[in-house]
N, C-alpha and C. Protein backbone atom coordinates (compact mmCIF):
# COMPACT_ATOMS: atom_id res chain seq x y z
N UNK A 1 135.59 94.10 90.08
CA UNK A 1 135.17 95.28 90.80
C UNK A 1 133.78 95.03 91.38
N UNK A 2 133.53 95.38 92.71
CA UNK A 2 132.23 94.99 93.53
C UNK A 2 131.69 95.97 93.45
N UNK A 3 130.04 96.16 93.25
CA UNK A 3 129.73 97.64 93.03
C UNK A 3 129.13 97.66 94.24
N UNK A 4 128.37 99.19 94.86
CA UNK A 4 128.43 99.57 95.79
C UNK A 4 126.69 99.53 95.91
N UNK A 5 126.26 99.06 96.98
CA UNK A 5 124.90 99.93 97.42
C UNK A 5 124.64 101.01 97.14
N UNK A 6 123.64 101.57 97.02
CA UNK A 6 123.36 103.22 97.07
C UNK A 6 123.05 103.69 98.18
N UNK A 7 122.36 102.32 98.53
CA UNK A 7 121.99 103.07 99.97
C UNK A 7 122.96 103.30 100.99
N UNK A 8 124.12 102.66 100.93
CA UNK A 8 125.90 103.05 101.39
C UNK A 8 125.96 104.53 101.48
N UNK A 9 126.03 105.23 100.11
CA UNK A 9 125.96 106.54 100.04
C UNK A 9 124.57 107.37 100.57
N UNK A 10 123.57 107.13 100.30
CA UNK A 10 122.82 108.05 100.43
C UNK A 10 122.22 107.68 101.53
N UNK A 11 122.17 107.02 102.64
CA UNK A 11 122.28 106.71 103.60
C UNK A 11 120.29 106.85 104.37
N UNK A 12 119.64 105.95 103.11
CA UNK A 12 118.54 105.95 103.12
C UNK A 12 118.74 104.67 103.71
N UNK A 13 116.75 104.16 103.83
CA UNK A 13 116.58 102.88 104.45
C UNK A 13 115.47 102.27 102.63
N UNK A 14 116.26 101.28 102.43
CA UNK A 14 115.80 100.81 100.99
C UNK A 14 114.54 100.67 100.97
N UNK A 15 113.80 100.59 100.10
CA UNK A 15 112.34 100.14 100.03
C UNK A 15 112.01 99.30 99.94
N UNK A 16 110.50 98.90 100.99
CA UNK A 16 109.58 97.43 101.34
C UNK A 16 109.15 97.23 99.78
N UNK A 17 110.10 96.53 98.68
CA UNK A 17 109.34 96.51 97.52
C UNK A 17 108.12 95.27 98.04
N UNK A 18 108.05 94.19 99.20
CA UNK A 18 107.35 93.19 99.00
C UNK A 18 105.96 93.36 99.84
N UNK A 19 106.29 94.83 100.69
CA UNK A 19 105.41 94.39 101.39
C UNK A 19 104.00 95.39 100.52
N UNK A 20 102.41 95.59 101.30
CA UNK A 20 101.63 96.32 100.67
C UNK A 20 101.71 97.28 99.89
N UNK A 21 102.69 98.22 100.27
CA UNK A 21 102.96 99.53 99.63
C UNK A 21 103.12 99.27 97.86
N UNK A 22 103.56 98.06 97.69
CA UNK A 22 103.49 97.81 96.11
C UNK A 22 102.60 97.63 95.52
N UNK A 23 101.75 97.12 96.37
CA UNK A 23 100.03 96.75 95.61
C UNK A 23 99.73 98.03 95.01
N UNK A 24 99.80 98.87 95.86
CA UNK A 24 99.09 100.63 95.34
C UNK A 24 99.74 100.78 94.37
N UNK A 25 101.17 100.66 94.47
CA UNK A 25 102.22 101.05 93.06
C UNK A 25 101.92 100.13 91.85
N UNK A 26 101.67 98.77 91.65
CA UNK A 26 101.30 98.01 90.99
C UNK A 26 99.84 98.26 90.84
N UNK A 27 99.06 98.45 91.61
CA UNK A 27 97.32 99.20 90.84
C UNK A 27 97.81 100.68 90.20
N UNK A 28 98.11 101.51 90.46
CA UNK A 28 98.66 102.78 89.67
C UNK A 28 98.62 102.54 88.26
N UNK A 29 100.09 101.47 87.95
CA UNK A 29 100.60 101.40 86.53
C UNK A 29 99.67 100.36 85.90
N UNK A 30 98.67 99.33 86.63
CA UNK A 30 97.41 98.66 85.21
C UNK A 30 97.10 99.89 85.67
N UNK A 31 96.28 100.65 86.31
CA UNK A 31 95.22 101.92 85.86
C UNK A 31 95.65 102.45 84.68
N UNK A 32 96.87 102.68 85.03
CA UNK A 32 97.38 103.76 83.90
C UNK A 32 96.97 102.76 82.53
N UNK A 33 96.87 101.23 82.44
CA UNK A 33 96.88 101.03 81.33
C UNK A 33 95.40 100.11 81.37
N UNK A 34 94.47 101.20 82.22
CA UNK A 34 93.00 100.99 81.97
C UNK A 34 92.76 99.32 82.44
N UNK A 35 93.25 98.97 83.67
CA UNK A 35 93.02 97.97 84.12
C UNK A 35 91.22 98.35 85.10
N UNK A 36 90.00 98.31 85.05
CA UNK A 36 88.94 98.49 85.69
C UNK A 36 89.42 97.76 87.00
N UNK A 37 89.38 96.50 87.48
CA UNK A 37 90.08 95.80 88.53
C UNK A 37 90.50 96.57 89.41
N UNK A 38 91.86 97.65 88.66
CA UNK A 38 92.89 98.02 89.50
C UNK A 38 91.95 99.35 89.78
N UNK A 39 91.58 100.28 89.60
CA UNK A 39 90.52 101.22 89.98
C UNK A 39 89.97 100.63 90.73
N UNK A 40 89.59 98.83 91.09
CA UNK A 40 88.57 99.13 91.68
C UNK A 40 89.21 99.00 93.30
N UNK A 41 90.67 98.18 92.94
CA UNK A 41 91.28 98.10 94.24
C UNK A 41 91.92 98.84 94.46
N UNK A 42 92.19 99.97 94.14
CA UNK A 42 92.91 101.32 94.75
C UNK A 42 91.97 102.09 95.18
N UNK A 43 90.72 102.07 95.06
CA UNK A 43 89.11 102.39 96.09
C UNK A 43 89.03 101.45 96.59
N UNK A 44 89.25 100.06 97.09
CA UNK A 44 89.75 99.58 98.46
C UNK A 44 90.01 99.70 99.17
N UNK A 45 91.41 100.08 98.92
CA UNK A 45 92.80 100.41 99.74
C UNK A 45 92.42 102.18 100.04
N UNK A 46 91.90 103.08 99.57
CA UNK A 46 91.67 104.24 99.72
C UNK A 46 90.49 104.37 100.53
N UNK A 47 89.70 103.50 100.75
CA UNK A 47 88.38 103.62 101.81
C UNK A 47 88.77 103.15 102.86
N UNK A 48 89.75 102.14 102.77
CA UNK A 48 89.85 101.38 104.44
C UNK A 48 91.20 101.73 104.72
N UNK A 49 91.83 102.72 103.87
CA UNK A 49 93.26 103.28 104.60
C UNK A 49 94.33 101.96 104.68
N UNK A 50 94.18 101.07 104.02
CA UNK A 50 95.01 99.43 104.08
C UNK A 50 96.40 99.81 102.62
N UNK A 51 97.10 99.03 102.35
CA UNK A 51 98.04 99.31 102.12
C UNK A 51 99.59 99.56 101.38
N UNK A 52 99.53 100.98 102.89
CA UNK A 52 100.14 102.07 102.86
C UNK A 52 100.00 103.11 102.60
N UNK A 53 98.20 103.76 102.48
CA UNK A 53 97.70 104.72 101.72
C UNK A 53 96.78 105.29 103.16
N UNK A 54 96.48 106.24 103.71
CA UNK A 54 95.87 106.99 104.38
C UNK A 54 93.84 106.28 103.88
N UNK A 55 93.40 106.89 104.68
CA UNK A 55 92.01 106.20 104.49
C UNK A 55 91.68 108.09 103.90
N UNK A 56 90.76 107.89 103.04
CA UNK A 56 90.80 109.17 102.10
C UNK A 56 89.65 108.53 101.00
N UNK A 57 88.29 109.32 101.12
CA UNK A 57 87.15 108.74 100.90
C UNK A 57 87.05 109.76 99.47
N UNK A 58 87.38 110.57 99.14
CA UNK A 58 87.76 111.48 98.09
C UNK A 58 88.72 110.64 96.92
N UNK A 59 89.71 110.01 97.28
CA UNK A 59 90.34 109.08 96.43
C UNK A 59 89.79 108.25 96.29
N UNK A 60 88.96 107.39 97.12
CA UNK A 60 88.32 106.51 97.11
C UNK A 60 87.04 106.43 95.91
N UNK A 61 86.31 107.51 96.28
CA UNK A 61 85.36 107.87 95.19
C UNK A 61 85.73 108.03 94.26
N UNK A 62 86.39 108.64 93.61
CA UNK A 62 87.44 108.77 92.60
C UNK A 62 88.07 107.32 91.78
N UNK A 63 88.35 106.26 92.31
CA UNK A 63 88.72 105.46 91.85
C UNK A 63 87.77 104.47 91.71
N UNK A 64 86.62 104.52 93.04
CA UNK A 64 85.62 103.78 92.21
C UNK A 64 84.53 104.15 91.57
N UNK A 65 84.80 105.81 90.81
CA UNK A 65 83.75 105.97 89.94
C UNK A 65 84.53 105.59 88.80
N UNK A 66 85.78 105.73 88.61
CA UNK A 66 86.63 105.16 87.37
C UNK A 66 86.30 103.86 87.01
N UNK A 67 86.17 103.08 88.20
CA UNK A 67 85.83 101.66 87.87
C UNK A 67 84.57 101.27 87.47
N UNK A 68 83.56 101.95 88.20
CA UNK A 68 82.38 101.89 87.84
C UNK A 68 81.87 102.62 86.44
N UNK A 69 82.13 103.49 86.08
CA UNK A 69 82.03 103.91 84.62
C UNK A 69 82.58 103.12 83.57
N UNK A 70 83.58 101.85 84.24
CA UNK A 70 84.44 100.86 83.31
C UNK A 70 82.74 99.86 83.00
N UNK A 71 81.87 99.93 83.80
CA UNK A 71 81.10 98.47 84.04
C UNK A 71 81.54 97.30 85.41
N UNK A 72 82.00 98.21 86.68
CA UNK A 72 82.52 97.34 87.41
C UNK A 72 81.39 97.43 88.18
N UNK A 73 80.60 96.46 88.38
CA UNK A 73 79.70 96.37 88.88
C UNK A 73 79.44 96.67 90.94
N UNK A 74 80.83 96.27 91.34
CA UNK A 74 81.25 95.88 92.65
C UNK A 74 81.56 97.57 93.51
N UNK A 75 81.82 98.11 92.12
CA UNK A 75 82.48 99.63 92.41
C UNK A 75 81.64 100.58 92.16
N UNK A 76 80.77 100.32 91.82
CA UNK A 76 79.15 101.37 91.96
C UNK A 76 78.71 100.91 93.00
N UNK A 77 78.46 100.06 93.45
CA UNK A 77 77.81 99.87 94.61
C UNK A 77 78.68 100.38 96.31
N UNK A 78 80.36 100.48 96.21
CA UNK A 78 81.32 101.07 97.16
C UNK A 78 81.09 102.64 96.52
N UNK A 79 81.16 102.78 95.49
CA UNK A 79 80.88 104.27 95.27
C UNK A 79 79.44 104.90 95.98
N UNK A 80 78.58 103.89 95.85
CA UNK A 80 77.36 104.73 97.06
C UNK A 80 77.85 104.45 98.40
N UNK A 81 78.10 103.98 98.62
CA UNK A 81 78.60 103.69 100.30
C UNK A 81 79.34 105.24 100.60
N UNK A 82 80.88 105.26 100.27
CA UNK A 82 81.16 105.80 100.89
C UNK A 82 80.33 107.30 100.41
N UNK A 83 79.88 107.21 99.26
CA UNK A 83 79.29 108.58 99.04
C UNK A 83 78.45 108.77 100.26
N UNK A 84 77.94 108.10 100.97
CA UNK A 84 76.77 108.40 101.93
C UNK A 84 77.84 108.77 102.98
N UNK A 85 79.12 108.92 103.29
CA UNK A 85 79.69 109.54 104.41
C UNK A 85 80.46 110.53 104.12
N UNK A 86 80.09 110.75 102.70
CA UNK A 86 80.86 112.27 102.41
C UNK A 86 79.80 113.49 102.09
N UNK A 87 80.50 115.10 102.46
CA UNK A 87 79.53 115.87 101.55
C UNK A 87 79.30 115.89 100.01
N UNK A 88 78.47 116.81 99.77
CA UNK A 88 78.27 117.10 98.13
C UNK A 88 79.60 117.51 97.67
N UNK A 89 80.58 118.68 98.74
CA UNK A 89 81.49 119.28 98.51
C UNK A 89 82.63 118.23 97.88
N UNK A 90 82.82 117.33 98.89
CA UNK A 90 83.77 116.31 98.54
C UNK A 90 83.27 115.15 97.24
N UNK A 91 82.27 114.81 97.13
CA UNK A 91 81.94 114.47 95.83
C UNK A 91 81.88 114.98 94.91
N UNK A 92 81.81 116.18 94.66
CA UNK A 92 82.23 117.06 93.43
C UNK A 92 84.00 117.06 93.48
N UNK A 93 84.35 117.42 94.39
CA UNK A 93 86.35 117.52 94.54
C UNK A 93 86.75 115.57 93.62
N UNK A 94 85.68 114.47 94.16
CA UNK A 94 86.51 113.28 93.98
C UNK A 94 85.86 113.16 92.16
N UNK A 95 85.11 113.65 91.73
CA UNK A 95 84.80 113.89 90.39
C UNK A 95 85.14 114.20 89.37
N UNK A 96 85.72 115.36 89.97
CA UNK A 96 86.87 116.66 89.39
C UNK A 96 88.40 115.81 88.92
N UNK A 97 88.34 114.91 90.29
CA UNK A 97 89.51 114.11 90.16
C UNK A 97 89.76 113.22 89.32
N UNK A 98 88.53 112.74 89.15
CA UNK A 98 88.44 111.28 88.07
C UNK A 98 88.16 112.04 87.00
N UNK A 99 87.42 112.86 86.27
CA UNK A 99 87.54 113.62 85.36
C UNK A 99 89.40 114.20 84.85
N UNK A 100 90.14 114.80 85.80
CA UNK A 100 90.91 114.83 85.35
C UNK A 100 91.97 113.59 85.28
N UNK A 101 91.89 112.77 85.46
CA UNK A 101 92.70 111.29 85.56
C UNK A 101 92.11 110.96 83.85
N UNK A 102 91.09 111.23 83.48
CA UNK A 102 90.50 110.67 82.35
C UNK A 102 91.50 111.62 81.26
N UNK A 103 91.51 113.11 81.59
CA UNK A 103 92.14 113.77 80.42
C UNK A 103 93.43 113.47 80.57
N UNK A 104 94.23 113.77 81.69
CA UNK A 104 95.87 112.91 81.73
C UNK A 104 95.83 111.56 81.07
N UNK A 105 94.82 110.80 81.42
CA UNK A 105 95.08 108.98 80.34
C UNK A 105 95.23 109.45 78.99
N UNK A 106 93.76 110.51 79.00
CA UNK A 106 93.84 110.47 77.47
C UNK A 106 94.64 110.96 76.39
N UNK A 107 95.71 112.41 77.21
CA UNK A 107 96.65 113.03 76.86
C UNK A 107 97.77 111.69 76.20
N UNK A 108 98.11 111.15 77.48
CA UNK A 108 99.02 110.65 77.64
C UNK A 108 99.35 109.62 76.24
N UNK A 109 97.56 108.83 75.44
CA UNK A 109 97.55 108.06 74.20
C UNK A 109 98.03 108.67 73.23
């Protein structure tokens, strides 16, 4: 018996597992398991909009204050950068964010 595509039925277009879009998905799951690195390259990919992620300086901050609170030395120093092209408003919102990313990790142990 030959089994069937899914995408036969559901008549989607399969997913680029190879191309960029996995990097983000693959930094996600080390974050999740406290990779500093991967924080620091998902504030990469979140400052320069590279890929498959919108350019979004709020995520960005966010991921490299995670990294930088790890001791990432590379990610305090992108964390002032883009801080200098955002408001106070939005640096408190990307704070809020990494604050709550910290209680979801920590839930989650």
């Amino acid at each position: 018996m030959e089994l069937a595509k899914i995408e036969t039925f559901a008549k989607i277009e399969p997913a680029d597992v190879s191309g960029a879009d996995m990097l983000v998905a693959r930094c996600l799951a080390a974050a999740s398991d406290g990779d500093t690195n991967a924080f620091y390259d998902l504030g990469v990919a979140y400052s320069t909009g590279s890929h498959g992620v919108g350019c979004d300086l709020i995520e960005a901050h966010k991921w490299f204050n995670l990294a930088a609170s790890q001791g990432h030395e590379a990610a305090s120093w992108c964390r002032a950068d883009v801080s200098d092209e955002m408001t106070a408003r939005e640096i408190a919102e990307a704070q809020r964010r990494a604050r709550e990313w910290l209680r979801g990790e920590a839930a989650a142990a």
